[in-house]
Protein backbone atom coordinates (compact mmCIF):
# COMPACT_ATOMS: atom_id res chain seq x y z
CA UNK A 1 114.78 110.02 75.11
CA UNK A 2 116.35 107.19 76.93
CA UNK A 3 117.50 103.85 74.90
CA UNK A 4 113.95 102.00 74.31
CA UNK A 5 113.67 98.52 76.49
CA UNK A 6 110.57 97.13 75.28
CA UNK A 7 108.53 97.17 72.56
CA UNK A 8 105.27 95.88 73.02
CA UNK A 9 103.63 94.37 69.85
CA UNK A 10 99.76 94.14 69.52
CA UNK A 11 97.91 92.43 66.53
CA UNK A 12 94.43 93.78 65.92
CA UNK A 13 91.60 92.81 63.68
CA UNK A 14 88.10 94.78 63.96
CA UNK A 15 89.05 95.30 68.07
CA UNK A 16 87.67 98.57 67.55
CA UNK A 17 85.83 98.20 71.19
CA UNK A 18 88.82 97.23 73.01
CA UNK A 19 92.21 98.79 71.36
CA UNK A 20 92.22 101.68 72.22
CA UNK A 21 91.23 101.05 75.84
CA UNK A 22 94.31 98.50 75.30
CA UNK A 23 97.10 101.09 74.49
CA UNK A 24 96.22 102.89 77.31
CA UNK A 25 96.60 100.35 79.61
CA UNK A 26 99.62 99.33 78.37
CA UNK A 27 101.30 102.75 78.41
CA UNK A 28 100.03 102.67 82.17
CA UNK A 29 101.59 99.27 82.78
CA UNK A 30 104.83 100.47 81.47
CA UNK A 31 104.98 103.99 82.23
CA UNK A 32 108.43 103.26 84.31
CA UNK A 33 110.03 101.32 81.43
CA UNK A 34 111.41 103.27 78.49
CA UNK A 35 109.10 101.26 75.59
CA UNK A 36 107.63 101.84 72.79
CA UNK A 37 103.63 100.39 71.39
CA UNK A 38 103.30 98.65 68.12
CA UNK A 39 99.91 97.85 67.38
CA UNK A 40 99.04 96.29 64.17
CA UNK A 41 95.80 95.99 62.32
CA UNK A 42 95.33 93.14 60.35
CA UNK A 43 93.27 95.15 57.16
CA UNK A 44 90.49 95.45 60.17
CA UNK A 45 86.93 96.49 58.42
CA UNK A 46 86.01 98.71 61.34
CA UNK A 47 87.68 101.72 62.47
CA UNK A 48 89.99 100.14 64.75
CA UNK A 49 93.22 101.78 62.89
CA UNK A 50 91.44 105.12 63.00
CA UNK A 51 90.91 105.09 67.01
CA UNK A 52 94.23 104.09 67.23
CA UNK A 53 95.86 106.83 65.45
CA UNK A 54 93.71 109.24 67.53
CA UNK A 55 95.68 108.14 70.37
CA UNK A 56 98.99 109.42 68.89
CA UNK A 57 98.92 112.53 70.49
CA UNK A 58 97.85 111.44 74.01
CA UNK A 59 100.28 108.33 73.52
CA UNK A 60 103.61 109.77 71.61
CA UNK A 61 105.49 105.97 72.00
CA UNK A 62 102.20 104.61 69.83
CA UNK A 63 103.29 103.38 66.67
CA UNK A 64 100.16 102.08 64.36
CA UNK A 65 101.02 99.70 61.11
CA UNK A 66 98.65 98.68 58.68
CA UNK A 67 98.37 95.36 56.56
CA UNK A 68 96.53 95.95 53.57
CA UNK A 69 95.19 92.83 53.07
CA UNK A 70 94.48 90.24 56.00
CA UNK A 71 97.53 88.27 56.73
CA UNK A 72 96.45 86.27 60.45
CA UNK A 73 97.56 86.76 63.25
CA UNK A 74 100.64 85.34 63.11
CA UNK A 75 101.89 87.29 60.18
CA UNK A 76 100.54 90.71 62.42
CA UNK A 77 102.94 89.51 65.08
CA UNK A 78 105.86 89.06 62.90
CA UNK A 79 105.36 92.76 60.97
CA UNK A 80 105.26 94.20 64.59
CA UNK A 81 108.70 92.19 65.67
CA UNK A 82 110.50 92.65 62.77
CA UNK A 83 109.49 96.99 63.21
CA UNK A 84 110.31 96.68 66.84
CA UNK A 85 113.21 98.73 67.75
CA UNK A 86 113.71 97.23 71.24
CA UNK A 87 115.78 94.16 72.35
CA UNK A 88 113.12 92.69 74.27
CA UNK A 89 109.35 92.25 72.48
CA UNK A 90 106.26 91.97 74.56
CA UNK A 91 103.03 90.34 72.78
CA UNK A 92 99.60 90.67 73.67
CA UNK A 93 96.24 89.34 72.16
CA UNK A 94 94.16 92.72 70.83
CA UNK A 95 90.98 91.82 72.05
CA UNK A 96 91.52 92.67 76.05
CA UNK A 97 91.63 89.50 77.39
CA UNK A 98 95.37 89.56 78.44
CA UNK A 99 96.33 92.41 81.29
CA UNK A 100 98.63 93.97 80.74
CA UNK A 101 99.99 94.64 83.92
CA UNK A 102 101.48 91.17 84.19
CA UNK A 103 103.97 92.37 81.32
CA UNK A 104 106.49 94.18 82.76
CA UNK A 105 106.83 91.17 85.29
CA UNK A 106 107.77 88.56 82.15
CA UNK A 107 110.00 91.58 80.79
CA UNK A 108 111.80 91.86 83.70
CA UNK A 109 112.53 88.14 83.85
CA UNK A 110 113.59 87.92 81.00
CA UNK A 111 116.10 91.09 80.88
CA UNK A 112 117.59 89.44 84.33
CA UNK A 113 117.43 85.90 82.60
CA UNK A 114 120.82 84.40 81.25
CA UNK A 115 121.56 85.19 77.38
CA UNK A 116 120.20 81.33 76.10
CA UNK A 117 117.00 82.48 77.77
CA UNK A 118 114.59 83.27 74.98
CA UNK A 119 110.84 83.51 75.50
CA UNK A 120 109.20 83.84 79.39
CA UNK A 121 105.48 83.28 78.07
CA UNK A 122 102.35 83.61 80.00
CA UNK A 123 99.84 80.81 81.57
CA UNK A 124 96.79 81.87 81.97
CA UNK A 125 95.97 80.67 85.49
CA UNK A 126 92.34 81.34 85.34
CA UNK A 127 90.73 81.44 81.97
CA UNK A 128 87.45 83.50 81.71
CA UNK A 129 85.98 81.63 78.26
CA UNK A 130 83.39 79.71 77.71
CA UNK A 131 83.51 75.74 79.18
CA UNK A 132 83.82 74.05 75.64
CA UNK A 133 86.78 76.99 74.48
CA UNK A 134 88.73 75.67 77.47
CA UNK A 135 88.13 72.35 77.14
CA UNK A 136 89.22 72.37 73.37
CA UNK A 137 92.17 74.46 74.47
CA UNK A 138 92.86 71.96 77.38
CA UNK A 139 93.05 68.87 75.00
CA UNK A 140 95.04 70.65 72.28
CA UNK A 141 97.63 71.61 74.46
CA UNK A 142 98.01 68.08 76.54
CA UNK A 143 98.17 66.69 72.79
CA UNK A 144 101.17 69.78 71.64
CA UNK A 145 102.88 69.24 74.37
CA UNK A 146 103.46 65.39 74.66
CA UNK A 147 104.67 65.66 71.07
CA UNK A 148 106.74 68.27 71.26
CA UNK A 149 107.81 68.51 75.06
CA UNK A 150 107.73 72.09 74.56
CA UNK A 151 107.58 72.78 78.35
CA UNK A 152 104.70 74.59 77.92
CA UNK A 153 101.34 74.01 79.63
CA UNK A 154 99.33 77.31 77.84
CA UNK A 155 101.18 78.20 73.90
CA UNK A 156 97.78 80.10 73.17
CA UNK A 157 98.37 82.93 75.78
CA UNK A 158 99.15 85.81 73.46
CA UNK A 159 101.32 87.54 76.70
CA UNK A 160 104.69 86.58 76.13
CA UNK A 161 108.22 88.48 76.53
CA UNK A 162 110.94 87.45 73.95
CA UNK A 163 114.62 88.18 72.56
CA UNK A 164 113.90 89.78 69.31
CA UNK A 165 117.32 88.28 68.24
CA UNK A 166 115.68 84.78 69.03
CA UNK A 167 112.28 85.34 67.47
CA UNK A 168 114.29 86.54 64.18
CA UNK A 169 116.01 83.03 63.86
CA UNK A 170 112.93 81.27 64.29
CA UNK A 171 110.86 79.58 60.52
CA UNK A 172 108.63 81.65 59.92
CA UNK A 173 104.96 79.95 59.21
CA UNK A 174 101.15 80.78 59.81
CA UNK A 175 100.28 80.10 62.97
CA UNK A 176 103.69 80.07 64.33
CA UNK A 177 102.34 82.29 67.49
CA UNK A 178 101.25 78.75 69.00
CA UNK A 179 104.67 76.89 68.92
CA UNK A 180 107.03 79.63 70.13
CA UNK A 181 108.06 77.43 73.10
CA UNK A 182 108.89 74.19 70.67
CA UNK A 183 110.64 76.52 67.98
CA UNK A 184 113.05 78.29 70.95
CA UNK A 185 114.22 74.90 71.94
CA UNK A 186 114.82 73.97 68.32
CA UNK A 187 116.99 76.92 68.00
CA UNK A 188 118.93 76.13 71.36
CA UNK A 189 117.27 78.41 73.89
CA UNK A 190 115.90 78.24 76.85
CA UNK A 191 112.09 79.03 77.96
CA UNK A 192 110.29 80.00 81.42
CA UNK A 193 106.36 80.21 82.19
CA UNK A 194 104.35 82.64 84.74
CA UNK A 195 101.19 82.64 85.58
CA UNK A 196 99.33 85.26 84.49
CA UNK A 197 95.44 86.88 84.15
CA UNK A 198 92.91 86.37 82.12
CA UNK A 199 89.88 88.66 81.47
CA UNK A 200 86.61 87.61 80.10
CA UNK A 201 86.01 89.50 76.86
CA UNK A 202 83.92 92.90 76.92
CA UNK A 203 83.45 93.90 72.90
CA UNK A 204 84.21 92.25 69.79
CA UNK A 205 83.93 88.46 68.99
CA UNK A 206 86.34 85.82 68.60
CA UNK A 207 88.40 85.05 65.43
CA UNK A 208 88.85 81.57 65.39
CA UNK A 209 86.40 78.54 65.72
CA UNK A 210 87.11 75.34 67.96
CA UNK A 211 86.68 73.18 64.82
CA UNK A 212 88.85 75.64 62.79
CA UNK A 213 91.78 75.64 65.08
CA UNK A 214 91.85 71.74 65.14
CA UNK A 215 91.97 71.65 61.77
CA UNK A 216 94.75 74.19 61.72
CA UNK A 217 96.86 72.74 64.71
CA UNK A 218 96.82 69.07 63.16
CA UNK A 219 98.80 70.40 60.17
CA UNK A 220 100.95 72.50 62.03
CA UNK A 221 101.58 70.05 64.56
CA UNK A 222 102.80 67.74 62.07
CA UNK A 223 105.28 70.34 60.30
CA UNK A 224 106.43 71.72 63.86
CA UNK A 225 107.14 67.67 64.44
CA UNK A 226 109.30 67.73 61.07
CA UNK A 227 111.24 70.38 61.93
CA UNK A 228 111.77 69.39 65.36
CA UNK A 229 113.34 66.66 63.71
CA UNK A 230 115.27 67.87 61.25
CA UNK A 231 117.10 70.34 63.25
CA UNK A 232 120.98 70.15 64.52
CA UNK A 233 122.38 72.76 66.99
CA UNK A 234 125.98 73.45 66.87
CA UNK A 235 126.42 74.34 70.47
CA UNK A 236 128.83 77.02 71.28
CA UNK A 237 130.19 79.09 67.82
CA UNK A 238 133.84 79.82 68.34
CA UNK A 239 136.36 82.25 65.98
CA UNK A 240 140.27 81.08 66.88
């Protein structure tokens, strides 16, 4: 088997509907890239793990891990990365909305990128939620991004290609899939954006509430703003 390229992570909670569908359009989308698929259910109360590991034998590169109590998705990303066994990680959201066939595309940037290069991440360049989702989503980031001056006009797109090596040196908190952008720069890499698609959701229901994110995001923000602050980067690390 040829030395693995990407690993694409995928956090799942009760996306029985759309997983499995999922995996197989991912191992489609990256049939030409040595890769293998991490999806990981978040102590899902449906059978979502079970459909997954059906796929095993269909889908050999499938790997399936299994919180055993509900840990966010945030934490789901994190067990995935820190599993991965490729240099270069892929996320997706689990619920279908992402395509991946715009994946290999931020991949391949990324691989021909220069080393300080750490996260390409998706923009979603036509959103397929509901008016009020996108509004709230609109705001928030217009608010995250004139505090931080993350770059980034879209940190809730779940596509994203990263350096492992640069997610690993990254503070880990909840929530910390919505400031990848602010915490590369804080570690002294570089990011990039592409647009990507968006697909309306077909099965399932959201996780998250526009009144439950705010509250989330202000104290996040607010932390993310700290260590913004607090942080020193050494440049260049040389051994005479």
């Amino acid at each position: 088997m040829s030395e693995l390229q990407v690993s694409i992570v995928v956090p799942v909670f009760d996306e029985s509907g759309a997983a499995p569908a999922l995996a197989e359009e991912i191992a489609l989308a990256f049939g030409g890239t040595p890769h293998e698929i991490i999806f990981v259910d978040d102590a899902s109360r449906d059978d979502t793990a079970q459909r997954l590991i059906a796929l095993k034998t269909r889908l050999p590169q499938l790997r399936v891990l299994r919180h055993s109590n509900n840990a966010g998705q945030s934490r789901a990303v994190r067990t995935g990365i820190l599993a991965a066994r490729a240099p270069i990680v892929v996320t997706l959201d689990g619920d279908g909305q992402n395509d991946p066939a715009d994946g290999p595309r931020l991949a391949a940037r990324l691989a021909a990128g220069p080393p300080e290069l750490g996260l390409v991440g998706g923009r979603r360049a036509k959103r397929q939620d509901s008016a009020a989702k996108k509004i709230a989503s609109r705001l928030g980031n217009a608010v995250r991004k004139r505090l931080l001056n993350d770059q980034a006009d879209d940190t809730g797109c779940g596509l994203k290609a990263m350096r492992r090596e640069a997610f690993l040196r990254l503070p880990y908190f909840d929530h910390i899939h919505r400031y990848l952008p602010a915490l590369m720069l804080r570690e002294g890499y570089t990011v990039a954006f592409e647009d990507v698609g968006h697909r309306a959701r077909t099965t399932g229901a959201s996780k998250y509430t526009n009144l439950g994110r705010l509250w989330a995001s202000a104290w996040d923000l607010m932390g993310v703003i700290w260590l913004g602050r607090r942080a020193r980067v050494p440049g260049a690390t040389l051994e005479p």
